[in-house]
C-alpha atoms as a PDB file:
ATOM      1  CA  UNK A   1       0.000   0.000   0.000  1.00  0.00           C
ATOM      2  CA  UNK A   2       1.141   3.587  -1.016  1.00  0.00           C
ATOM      3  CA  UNK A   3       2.220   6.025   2.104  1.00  0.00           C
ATOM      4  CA  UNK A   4      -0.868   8.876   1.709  1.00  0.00           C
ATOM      5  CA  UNK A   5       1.612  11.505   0.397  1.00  0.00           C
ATOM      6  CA  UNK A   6       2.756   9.394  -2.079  1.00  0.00           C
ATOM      7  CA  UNK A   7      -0.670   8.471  -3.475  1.00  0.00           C
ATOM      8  CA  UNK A   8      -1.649  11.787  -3.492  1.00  0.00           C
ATOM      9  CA  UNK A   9       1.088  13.085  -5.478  1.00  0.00           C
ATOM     10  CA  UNK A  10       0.782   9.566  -8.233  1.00  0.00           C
ATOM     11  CA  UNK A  11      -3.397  11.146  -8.570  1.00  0.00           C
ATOM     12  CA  UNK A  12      -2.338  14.551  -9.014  1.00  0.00           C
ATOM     13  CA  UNK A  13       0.619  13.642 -11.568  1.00  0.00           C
ATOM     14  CA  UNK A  14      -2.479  11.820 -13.220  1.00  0.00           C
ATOM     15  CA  UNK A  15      -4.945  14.938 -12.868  1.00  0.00           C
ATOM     16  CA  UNK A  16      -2.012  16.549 -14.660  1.00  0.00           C
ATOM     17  CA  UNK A  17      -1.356  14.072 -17.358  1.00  0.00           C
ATOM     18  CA  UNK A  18      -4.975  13.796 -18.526  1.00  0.00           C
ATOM     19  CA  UNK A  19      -4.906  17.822 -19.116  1.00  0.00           C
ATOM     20  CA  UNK A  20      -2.071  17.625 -20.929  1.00  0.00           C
ATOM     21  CA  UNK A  21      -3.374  15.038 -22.860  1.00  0.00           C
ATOM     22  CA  UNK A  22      -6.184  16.364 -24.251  1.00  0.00           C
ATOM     23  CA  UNK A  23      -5.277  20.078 -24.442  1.00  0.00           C
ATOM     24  CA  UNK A  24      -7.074  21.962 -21.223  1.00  0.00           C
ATOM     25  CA  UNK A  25      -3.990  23.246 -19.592  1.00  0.00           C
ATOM     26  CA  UNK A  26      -5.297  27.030 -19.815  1.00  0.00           C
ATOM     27  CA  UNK A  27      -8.347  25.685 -18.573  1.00  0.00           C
ATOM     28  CA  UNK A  28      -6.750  23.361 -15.460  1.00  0.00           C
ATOM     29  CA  UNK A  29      -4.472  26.947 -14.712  1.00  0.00           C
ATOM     30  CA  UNK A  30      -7.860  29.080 -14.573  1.00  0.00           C
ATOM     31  CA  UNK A  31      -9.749  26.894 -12.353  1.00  0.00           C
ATOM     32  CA  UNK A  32      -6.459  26.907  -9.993  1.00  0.00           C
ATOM     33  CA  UNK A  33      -6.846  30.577  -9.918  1.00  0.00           C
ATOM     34  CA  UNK A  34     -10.134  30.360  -9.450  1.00  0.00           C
ATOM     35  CA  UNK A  35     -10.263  27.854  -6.495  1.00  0.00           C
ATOM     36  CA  UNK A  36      -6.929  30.266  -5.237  1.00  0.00           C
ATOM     37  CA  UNK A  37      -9.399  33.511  -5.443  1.00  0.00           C
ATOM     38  CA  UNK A  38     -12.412  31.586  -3.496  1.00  0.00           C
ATOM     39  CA  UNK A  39     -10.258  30.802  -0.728  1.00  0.00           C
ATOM     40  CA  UNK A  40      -8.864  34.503  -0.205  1.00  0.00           C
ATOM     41  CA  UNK A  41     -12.634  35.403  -0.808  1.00  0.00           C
ATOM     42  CA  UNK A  42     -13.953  33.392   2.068  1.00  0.00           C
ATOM     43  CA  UNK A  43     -10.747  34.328   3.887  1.00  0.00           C
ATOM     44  CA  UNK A  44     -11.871  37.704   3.535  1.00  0.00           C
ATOM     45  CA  UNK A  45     -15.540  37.478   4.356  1.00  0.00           C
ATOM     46  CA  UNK A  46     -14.474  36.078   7.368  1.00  0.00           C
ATOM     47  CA  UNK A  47     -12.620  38.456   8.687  1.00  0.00           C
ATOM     48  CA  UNK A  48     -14.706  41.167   7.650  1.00  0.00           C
ATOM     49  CA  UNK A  49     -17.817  39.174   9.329  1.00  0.00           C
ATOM     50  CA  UNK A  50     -15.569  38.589  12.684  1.00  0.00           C
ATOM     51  CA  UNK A  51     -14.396  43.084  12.585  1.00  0.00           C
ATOM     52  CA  UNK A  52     -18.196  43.502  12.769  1.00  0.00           C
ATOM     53  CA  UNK A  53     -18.986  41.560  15.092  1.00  0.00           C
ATOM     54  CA  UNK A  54     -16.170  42.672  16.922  1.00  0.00           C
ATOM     55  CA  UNK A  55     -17.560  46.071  17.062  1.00  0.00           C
ATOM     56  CA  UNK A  56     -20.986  45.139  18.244  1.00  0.00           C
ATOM     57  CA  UNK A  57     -20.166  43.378  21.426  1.00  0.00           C
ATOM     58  CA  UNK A  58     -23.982  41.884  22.541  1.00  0.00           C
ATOM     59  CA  UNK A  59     -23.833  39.949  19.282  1.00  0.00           C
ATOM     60  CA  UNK A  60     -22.167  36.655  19.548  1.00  0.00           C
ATOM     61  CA  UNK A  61     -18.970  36.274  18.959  1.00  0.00           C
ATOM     62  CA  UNK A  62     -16.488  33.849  16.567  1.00  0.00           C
ATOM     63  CA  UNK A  63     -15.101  31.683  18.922  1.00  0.00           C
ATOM     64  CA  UNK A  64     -13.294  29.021  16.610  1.00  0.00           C
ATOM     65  CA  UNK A  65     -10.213  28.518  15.358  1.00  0.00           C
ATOM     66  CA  UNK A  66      -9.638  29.971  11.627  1.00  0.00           C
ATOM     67  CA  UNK A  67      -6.898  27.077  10.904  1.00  0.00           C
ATOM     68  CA  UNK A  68     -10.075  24.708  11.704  1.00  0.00           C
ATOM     69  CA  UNK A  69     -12.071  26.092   9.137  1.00  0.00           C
ATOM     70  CA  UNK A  70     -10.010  27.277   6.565  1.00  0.00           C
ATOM     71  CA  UNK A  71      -7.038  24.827   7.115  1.00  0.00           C
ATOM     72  CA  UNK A  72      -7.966  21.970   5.222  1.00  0.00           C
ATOM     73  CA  UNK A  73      -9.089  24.424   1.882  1.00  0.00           C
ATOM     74  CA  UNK A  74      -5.549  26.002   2.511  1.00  0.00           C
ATOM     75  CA  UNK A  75      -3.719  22.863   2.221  1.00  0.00           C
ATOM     76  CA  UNK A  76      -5.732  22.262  -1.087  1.00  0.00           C
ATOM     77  CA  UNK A  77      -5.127  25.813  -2.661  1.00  0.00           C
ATOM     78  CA  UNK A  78      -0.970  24.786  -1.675  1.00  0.00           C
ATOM     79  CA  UNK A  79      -1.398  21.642  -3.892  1.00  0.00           C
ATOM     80  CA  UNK A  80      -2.935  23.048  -6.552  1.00  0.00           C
ATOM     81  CA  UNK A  81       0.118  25.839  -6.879  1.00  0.00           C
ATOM     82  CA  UNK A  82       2.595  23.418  -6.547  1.00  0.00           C
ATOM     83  CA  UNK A  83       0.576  21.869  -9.756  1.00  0.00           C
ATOM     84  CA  UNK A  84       0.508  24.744 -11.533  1.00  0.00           C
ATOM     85  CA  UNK A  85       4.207  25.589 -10.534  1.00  0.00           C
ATOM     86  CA  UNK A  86       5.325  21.774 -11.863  1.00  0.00           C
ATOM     87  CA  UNK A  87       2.867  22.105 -14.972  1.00  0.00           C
ATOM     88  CA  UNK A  88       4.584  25.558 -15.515  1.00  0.00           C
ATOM     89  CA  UNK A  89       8.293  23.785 -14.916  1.00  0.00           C
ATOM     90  CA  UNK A  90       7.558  21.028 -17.622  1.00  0.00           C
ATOM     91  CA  UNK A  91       5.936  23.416 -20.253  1.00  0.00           C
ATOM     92  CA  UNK A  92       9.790  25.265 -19.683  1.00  0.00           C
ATOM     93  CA  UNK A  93      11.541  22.033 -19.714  1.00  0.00           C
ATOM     94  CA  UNK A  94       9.463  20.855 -23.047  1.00  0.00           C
ATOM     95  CA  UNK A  95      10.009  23.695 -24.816  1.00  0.00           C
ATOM     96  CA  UNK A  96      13.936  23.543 -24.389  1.00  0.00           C
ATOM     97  CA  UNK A  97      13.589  19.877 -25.270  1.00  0.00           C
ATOM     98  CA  UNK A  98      12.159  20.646 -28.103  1.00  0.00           C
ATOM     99  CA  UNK A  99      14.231  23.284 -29.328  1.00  0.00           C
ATOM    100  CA  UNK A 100      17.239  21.273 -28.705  1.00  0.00           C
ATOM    101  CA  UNK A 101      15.765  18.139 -30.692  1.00  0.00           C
ATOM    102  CA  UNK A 102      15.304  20.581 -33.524  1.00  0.00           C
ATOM    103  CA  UNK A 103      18.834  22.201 -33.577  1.00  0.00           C
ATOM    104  CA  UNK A 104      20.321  18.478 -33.463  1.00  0.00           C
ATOM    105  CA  UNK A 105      17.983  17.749 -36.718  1.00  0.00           C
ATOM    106  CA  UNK A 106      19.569  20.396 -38.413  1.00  0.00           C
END
């Protein structure tokens, strides 16, 4: 059996793959971004939610921990730039590749 980390990095390299495969890298980079922008949205809400509630003390407060609720979606949004960041590497990598098989067949 795979260790979790492990696992989760052979699906992802898949997730990747597939993209590349049938041409939706532009579209796999936008919906990083836009899972990215939802989690500084909420992020934002948040704390704009908790500075007026802040200022009217007889309502009730937020009394949980902001690493409980936004920890896990964190950890996601750090995954999926590490997957754009490797997708972004290997377009680089391809392209020299490419331009070196090229000079060699001339």
């Amino acid at each position: 059996m795979l260790p979790l980390n492990h696992a989760a990095a052979v699906i992802a390299m898949h997730v990747v793959q597939f993209y590349y495969d049938y041409g939706c890298r532009p579209e796999l980079l936008t919906r990083i971004a836009d899972c990215v922008k939802l989690n500084e949205a909420y992020q934002n809400n948040f704390q704009k939610t908790k500075e007026k509630l802040r200022q009217n003390p007889n309502e009730r407060q937020f009394e949980f921990s902001e690493n409980y609720i936004f920890g896990k979606f964190d950890t996601f949004c750090k995954r999926l730039e590490k997957i754009r960041d490797m997708m972004n590497t290997i377009e680089a990598f391809t392209g020299m590749i490419l331009s070196a098989n090229y000079v060699k067949q001339y």
